[in-house]
C-alpha atoms as a PDB file:
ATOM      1  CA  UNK A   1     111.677 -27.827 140.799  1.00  0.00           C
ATOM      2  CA  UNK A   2     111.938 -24.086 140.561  1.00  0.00           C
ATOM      3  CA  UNK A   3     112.155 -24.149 136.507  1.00  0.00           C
ATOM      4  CA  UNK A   4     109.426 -26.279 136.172  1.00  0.00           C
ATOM      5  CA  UNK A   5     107.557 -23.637 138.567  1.00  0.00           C
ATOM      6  CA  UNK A   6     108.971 -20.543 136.575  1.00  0.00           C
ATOM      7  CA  UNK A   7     108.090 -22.747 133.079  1.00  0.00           C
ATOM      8  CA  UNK A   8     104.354 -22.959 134.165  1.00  0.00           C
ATOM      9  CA  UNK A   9     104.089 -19.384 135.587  1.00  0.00           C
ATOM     10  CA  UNK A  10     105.417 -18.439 132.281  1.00  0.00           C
ATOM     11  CA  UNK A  11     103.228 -20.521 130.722  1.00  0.00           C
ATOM     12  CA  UNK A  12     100.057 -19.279 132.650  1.00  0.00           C
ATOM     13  CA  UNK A  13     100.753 -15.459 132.151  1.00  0.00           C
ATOM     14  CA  UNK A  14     101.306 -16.292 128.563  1.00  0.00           C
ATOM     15  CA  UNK A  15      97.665 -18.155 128.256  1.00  0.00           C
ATOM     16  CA  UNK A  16      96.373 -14.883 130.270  1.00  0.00           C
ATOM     17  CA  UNK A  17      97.403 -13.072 128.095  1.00  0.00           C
ATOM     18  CA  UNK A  18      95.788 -14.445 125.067  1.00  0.00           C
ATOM     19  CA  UNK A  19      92.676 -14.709 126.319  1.00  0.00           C
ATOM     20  CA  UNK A  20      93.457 -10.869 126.485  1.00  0.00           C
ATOM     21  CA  UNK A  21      93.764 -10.682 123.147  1.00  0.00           C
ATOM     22  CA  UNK A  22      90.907 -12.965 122.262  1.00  0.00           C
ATOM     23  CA  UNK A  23      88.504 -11.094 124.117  1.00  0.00           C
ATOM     24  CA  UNK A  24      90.080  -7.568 122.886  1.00  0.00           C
ATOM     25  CA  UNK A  25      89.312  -9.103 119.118  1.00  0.00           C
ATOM     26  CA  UNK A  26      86.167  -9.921 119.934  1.00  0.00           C
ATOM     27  CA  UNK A  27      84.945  -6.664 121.221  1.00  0.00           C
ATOM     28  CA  UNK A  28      86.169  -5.197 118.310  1.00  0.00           C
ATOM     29  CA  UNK A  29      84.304  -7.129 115.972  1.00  0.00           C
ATOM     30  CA  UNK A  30      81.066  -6.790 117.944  1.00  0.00           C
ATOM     31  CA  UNK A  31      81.884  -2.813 117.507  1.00  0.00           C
ATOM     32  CA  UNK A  32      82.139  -3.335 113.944  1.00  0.00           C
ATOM     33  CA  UNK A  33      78.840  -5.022 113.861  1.00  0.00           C
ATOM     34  CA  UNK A  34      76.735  -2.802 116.120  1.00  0.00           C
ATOM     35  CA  UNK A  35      78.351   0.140 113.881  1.00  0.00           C
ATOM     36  CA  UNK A  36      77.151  -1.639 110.910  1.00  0.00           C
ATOM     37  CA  UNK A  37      73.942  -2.190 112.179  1.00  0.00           C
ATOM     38  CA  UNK A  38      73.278   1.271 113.474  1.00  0.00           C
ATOM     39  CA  UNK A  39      74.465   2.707 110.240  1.00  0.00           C
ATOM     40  CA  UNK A  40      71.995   0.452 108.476  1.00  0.00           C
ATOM     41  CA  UNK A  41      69.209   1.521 110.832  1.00  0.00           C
ATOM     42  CA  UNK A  42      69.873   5.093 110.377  1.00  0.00           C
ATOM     43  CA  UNK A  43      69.673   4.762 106.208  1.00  0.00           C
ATOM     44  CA  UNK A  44      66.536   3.228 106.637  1.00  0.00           C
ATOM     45  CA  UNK A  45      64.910   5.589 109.159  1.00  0.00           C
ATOM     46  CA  UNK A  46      66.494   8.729 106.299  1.00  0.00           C
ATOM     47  CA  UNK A  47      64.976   6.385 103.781  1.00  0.00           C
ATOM     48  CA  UNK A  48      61.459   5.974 105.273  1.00  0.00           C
ATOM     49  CA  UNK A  49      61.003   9.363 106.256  1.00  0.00           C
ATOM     50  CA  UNK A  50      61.778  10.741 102.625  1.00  0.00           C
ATOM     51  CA  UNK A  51      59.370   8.652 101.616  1.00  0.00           C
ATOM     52  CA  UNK A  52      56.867  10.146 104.297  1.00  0.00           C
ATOM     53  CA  UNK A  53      57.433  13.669 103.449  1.00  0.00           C
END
């Protein structure tokens, strides 16, 4: 009984800590993307007021 216990609690902390990771990767990438975004946002506003004067 008691290894089957330990086997699942082992188990559970292992799938807690995936998710973790999952969610750790995925607020990376949205970083990335927001970064991108801003960066492409700032070009354009460079861009547009060159082009203003």
């Amino acid at each position: 009984m008691y290894n089957d216990y330990a086997l699942a609690a082992e188990r559970a902390l292992e799938l807690r800590r995936e998710a973790g990771e999952a969610r750790l990767v995925h607020r990376l990438a949205s970083a990335r993307r927001w970064s991108r975004l801003a960066s492409w946002a700032q070009d354009h506003a460079a861009r547009a007021s060159r082009h203003l004067g």
